[in-house]
N, C-alpha and C. Protein backbone atom coordinates (compact mmCIF):
# COMPACT_ATOMS: atom_id res chain seq x y z
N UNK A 1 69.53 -59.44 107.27
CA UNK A 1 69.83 -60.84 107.32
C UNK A 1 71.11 -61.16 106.58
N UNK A 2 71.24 -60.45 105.55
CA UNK A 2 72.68 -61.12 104.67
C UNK A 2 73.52 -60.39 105.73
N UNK A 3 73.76 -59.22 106.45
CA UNK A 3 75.01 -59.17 107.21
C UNK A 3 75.19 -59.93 108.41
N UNK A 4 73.97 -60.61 109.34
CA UNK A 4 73.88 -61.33 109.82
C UNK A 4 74.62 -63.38 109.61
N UNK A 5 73.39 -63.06 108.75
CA UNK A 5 73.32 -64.19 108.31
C UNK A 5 72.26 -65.40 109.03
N UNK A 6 71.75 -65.11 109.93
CA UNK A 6 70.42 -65.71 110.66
C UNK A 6 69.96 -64.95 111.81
N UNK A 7 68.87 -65.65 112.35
CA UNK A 7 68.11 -64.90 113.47
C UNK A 7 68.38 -65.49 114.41
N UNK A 8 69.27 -65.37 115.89
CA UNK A 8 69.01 -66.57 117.01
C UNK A 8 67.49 -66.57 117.17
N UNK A 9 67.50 -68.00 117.66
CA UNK A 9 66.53 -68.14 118.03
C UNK A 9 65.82 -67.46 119.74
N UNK A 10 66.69 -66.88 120.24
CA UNK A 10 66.60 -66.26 121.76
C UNK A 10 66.42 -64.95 121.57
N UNK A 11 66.39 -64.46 120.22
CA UNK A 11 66.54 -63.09 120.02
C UNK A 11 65.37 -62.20 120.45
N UNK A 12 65.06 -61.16 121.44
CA UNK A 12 63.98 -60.69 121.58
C UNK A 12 63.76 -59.73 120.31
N UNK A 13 62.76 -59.30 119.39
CA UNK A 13 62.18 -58.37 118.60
C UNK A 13 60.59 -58.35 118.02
N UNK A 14 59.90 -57.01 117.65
CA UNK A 14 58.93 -56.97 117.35
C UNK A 14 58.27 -57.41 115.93
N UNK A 15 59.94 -57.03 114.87
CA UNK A 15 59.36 -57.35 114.03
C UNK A 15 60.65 -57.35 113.26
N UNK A 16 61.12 -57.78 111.71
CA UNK A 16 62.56 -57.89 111.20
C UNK A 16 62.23 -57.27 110.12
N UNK A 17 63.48 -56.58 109.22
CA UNK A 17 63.19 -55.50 108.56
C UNK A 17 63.88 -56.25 107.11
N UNK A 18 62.61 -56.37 105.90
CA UNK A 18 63.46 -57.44 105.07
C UNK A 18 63.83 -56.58 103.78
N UNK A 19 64.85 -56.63 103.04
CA UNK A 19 65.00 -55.77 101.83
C UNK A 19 64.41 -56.01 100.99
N UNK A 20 63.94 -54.86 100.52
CA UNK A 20 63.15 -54.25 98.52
C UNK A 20 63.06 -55.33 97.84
N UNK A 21 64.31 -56.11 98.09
CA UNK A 21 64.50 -57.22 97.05
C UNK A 21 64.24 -58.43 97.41
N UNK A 22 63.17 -58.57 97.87
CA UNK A 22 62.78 -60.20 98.38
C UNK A 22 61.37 -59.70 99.29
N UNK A 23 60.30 -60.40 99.00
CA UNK A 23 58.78 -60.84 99.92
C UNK A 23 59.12 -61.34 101.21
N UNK A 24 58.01 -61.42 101.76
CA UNK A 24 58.00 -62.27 103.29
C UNK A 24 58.30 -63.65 102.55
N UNK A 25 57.55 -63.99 101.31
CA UNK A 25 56.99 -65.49 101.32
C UNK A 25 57.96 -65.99 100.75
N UNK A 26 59.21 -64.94 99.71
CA UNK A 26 60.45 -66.19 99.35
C UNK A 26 61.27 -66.25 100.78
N UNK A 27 61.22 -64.96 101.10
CA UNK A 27 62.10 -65.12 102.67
C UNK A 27 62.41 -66.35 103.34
N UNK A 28 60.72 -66.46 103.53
CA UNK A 28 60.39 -67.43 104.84
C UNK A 28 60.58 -68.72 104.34
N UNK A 29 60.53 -69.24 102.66
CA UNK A 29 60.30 -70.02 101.84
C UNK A 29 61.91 -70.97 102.43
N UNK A 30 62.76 -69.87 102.70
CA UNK A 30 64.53 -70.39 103.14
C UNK A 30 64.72 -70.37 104.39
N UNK A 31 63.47 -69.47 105.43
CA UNK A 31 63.53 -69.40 106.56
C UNK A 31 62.48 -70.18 107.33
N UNK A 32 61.71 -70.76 106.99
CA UNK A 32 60.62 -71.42 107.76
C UNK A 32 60.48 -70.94 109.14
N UNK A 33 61.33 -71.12 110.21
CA UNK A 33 61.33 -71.02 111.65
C UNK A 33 61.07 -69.68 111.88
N UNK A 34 60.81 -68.95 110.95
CA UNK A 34 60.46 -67.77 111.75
C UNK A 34 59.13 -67.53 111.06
N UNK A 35 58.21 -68.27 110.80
CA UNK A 35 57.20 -68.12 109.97
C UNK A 35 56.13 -67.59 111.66
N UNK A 36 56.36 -67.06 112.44
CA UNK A 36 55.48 -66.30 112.93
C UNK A 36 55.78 -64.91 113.59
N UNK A 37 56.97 -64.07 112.88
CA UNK A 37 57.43 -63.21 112.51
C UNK A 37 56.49 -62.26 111.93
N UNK A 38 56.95 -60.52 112.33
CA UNK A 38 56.08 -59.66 111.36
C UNK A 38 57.15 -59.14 110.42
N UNK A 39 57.15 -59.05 109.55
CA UNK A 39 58.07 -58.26 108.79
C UNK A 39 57.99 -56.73 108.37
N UNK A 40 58.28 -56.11 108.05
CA UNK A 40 58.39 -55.02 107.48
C UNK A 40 59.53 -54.29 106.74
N UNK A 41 59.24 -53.71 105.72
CA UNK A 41 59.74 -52.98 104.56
C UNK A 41 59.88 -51.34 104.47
N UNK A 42 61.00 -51.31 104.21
CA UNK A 42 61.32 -49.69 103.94
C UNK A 42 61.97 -49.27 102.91
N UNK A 43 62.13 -48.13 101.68
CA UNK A 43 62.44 -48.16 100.69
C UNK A 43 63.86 -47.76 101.09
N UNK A 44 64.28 -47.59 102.44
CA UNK A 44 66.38 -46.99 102.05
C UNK A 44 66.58 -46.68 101.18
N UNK A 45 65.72 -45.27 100.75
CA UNK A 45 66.09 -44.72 99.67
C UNK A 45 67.21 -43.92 99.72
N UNK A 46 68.46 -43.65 98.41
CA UNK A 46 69.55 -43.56 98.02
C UNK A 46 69.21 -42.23 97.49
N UNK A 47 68.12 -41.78 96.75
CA UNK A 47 67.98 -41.23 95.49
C UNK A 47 66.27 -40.60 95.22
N UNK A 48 66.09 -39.26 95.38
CA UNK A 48 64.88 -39.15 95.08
C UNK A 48 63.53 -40.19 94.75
N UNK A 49 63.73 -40.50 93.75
CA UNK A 49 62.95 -41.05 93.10
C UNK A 49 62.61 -42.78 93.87
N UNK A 50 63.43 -43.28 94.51
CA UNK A 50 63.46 -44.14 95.39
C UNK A 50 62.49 -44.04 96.84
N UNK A 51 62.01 -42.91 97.01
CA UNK A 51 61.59 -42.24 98.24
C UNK A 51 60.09 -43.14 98.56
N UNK A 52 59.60 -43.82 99.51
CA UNK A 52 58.43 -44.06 99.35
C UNK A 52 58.23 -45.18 98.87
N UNK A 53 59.06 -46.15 97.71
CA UNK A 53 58.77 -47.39 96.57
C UNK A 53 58.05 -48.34 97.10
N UNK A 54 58.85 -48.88 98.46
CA UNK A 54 58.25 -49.70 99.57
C UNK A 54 58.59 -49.05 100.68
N UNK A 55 57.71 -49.72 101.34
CA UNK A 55 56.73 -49.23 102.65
C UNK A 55 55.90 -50.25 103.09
N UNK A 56 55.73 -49.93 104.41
CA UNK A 56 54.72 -51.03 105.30
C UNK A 56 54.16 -50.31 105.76
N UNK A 57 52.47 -51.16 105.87
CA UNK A 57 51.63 -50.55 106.44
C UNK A 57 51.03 -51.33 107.40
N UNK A 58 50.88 -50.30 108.81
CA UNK A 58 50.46 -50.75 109.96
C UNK A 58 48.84 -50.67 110.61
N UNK A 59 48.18 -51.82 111.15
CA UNK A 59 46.76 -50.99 111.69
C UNK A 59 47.01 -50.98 113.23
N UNK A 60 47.25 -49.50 113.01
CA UNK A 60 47.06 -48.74 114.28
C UNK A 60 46.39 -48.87 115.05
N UNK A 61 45.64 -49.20 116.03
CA UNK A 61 44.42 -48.95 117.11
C UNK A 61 44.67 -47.28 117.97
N UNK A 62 43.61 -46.52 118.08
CA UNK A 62 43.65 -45.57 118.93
C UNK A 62 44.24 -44.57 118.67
N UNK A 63 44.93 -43.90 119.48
CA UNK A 63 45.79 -42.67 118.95
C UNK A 63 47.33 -43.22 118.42
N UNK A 64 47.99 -42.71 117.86
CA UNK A 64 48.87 -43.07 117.05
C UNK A 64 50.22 -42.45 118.31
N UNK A 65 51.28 -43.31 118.61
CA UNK A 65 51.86 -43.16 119.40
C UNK A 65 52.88 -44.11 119.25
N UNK A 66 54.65 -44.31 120.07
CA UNK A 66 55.35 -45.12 119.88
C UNK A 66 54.57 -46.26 120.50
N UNK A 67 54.22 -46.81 121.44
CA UNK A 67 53.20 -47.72 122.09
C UNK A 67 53.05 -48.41 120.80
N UNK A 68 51.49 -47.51 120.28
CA UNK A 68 50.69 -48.60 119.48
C UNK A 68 51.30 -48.69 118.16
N UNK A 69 51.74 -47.96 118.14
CA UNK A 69 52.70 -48.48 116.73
C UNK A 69 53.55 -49.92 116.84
N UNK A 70 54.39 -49.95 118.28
CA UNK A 70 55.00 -51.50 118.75
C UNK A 70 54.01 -52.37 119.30
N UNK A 71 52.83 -52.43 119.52
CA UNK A 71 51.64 -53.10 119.75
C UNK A 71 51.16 -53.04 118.48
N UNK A 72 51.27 -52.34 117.57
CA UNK A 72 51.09 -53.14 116.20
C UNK A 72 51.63 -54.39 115.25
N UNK A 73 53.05 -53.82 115.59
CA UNK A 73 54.16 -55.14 115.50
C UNK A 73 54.00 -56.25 115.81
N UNK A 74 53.38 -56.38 116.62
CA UNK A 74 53.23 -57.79 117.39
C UNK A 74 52.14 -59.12 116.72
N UNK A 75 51.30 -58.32 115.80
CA UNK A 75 50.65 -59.47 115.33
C UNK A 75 50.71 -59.42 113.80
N UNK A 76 50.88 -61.07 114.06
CA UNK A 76 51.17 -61.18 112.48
C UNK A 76 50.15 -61.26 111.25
N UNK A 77 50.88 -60.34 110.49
CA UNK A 77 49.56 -60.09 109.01
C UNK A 77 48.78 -61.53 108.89
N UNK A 78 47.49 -61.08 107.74
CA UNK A 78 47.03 -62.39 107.97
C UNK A 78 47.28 -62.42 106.29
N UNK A 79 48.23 -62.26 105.71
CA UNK A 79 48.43 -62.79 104.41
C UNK A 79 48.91 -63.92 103.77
């Protein structure tokens, strides 16, 4: 988002990928309009010890595959 700088609103995606350094809930707190968005987190780790920090976790249905992994995307946490 900061190299961006917003989301069109026409944009097709499953889910937006937010940095280490910020929650869904301050995110959305500046973003409202996308409050039915899934988000997800990855540590872009630099550096050993970075490996793993954050992470998202998905519920899978069935066998684990590109499919249901993007049919996981699609619904939003209930947090």
């Amino acid at each position: 988002m900061s190299q961006l700088g917003f989301v069109p609103f026409d944009l097709n995606y499953d889910a937006l990928e937010l940095s280490g350094k910020t929650t869904a809930e301050d995110f959305l707190a500046n973003n409202p309009y996308l409050n039915k968005t899934r988000f997800i987190h990855s540590s872009d780790a630099h550096y050993p010890d970075d490996f793993g920090f954050i992470y998202s976790k998905l519920d899978v249905e069935g066998e684990i595959s590109f499919q249901a992994i993007k049919e996981s995307l699609k619904y939003k946490r209930d947090e």
